[in-house]
N, C-alpha and C. Protein backbone atom coordinates (compact mmCIF):
# COMPACT_ATOMS: atom_id res chain seq x y z
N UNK A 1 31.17 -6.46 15.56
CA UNK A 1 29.97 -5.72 15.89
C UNK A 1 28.85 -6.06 14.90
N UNK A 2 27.27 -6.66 15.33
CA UNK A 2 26.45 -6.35 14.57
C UNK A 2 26.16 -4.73 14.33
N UNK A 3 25.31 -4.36 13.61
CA UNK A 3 24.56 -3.52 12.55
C UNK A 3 23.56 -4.33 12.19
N UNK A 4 22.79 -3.18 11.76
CA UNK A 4 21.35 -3.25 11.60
C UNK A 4 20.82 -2.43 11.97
N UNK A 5 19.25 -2.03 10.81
CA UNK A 5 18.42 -1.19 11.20
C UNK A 5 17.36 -1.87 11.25
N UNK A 6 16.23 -1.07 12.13
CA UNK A 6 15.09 -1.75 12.58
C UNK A 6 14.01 -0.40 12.02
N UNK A 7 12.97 -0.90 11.08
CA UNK A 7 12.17 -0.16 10.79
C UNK A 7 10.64 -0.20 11.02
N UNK A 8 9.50 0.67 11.12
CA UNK A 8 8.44 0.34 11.35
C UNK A 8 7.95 -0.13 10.22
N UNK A 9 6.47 -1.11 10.53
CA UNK A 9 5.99 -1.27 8.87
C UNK A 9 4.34 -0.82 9.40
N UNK A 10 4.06 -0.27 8.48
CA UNK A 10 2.50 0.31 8.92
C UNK A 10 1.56 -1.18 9.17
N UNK A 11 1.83 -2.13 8.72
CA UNK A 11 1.38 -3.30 8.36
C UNK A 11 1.68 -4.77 9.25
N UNK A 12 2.86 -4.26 9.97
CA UNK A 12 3.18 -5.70 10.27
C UNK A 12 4.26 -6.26 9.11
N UNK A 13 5.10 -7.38 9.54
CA UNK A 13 5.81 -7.99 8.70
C UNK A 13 4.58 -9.42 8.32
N UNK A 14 3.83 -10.04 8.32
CA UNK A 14 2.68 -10.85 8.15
C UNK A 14 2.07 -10.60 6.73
N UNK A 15 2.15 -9.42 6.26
CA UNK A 15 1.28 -9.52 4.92
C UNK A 15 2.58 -8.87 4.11
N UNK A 16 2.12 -9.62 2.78
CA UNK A 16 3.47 -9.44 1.64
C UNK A 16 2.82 -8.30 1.02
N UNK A 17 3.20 -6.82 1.27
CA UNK A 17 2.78 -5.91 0.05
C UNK A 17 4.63 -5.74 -0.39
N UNK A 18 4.11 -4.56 -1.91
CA UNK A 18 5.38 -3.77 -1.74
C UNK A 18 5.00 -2.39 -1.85
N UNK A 19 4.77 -1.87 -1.60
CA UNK A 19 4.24 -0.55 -1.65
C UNK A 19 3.47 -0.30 -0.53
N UNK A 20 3.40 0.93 0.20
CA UNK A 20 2.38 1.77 1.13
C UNK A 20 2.59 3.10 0.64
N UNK A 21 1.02 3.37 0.30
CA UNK A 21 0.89 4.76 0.02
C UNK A 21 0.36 5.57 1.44
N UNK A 22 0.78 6.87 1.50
CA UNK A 22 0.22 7.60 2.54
C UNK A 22 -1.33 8.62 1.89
N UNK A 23 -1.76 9.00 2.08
CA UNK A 23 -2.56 9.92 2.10
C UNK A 23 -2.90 10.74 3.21
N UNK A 24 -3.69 11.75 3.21
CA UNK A 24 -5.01 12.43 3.94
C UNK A 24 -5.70 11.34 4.57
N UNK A 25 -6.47 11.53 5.80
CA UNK A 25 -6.89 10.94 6.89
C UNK A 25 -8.57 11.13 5.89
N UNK A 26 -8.93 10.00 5.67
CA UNK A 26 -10.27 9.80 4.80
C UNK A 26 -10.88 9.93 3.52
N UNK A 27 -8.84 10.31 3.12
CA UNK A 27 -8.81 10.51 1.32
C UNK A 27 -9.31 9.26 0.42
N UNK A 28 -9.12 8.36 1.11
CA UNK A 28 -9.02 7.02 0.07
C UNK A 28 -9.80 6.98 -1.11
N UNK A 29 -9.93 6.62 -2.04
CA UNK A 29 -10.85 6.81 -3.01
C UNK A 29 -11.20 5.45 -3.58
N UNK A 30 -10.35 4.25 -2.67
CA UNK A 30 -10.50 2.76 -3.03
C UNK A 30 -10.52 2.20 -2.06
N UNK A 31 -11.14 0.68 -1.75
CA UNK A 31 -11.34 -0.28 -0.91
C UNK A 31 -10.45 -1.27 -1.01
N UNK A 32 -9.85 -2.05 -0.18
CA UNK A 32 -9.18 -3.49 -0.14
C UNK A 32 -9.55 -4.79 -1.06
N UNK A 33 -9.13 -4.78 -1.90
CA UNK A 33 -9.22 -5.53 -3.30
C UNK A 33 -9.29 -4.85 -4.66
N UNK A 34 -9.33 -3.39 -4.79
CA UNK A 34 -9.32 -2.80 -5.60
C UNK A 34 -8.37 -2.58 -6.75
N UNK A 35 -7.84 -2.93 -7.98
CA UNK A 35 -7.20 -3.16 -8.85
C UNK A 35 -6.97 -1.30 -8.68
N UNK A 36 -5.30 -1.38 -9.21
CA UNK A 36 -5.27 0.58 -9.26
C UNK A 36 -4.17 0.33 -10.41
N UNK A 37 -3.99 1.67 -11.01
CA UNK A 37 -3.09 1.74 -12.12
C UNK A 37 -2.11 2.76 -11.56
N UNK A 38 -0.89 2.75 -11.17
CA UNK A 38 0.51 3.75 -10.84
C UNK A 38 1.08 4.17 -12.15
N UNK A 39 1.45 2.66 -12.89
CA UNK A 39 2.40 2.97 -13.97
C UNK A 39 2.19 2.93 -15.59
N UNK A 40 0.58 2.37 -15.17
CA UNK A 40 0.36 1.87 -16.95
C UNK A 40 -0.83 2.77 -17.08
N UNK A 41 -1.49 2.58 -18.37
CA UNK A 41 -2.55 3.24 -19.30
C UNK A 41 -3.67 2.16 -18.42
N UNK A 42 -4.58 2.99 -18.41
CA UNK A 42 -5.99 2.19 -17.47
C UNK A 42 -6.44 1.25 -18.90
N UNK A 43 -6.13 1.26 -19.77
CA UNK A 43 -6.37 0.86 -21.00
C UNK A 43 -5.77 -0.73 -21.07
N UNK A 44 -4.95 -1.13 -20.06
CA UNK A 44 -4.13 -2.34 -20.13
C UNK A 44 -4.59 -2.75 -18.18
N UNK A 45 -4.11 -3.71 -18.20
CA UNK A 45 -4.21 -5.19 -17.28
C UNK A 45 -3.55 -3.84 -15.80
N UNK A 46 -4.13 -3.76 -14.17
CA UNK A 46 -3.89 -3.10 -13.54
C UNK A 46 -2.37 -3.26 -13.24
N UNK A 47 -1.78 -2.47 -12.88
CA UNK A 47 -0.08 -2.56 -11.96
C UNK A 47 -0.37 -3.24 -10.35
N UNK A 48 -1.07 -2.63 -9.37
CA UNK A 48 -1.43 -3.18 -8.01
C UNK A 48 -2.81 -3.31 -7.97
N UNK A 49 -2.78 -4.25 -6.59
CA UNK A 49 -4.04 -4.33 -6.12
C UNK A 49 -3.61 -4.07 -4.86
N UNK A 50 -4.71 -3.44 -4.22
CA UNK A 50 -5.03 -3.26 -2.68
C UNK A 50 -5.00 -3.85 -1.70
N UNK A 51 -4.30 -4.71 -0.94
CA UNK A 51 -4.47 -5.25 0.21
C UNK A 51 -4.97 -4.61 1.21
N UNK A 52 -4.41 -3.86 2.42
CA UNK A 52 -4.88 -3.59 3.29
C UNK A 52 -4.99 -1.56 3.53
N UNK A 53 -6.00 -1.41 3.91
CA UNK A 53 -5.89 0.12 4.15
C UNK A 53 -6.04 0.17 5.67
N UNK A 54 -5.30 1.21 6.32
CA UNK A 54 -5.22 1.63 7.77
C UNK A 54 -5.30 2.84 7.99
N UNK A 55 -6.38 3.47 8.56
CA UNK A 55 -6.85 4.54 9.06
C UNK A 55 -6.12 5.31 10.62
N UNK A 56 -5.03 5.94 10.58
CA UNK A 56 -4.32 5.68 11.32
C UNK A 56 -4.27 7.31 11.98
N UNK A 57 -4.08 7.21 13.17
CA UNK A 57 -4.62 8.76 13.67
C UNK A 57 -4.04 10.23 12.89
N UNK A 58 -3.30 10.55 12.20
CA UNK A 58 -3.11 11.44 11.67
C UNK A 58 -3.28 11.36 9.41
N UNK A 59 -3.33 10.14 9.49
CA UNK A 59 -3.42 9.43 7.77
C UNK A 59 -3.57 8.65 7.43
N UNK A 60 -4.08 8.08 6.47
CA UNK A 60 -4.50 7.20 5.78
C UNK A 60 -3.05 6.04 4.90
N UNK A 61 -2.96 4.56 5.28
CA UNK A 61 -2.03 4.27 4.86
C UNK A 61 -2.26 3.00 4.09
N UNK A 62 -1.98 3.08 2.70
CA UNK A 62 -2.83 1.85 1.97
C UNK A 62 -1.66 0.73 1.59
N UNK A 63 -1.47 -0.39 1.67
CA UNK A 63 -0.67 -1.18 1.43
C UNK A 63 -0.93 -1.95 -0.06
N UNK A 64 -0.21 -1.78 -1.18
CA UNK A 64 -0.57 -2.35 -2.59
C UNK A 64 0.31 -3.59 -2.54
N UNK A 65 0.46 -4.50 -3.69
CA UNK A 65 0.95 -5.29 -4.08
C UNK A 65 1.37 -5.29 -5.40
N UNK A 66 2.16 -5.50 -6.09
CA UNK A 66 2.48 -5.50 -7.46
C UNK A 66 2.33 -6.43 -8.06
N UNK A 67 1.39 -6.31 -9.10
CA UNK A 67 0.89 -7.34 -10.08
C UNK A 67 1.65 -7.83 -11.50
N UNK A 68 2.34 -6.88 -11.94
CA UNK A 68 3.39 -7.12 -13.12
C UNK A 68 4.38 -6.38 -13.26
């Protein structure tokens, strides 16, 4: 027997993030290219940048990338 699960991606399998954040429907507080800090001191080199944001009928869904 195969197995396997099949999951949605807000994104498509086409763009390499690792991360999607959810929010509030018009929360965003950043644009697509925007350097953001999750894990470090804003004082040092960013953690992600922004790829793609999707405005999606009930929330806001931002796709990051990890930088270090």
């Amino acid at each position: 027997d195969s197995t396997g699960a099949a999951t949605p991606r807000d994104f498509g399998t086409y763009i390499d993030y690792d991360y999607v954040i959810h929010m509030d429907q018009g929360a965003c507080p950043f644009d697509e290219n925007a350097a953001i800090w999750l894990k470090h001191s804003t004082d040092e080199d960013p953690d992600f940048r922004v790829l793609r944001i999707a405005e999606l009928q009930t929330y806001t869904a931002v796709a990051i990338r990890q930088l270090r």
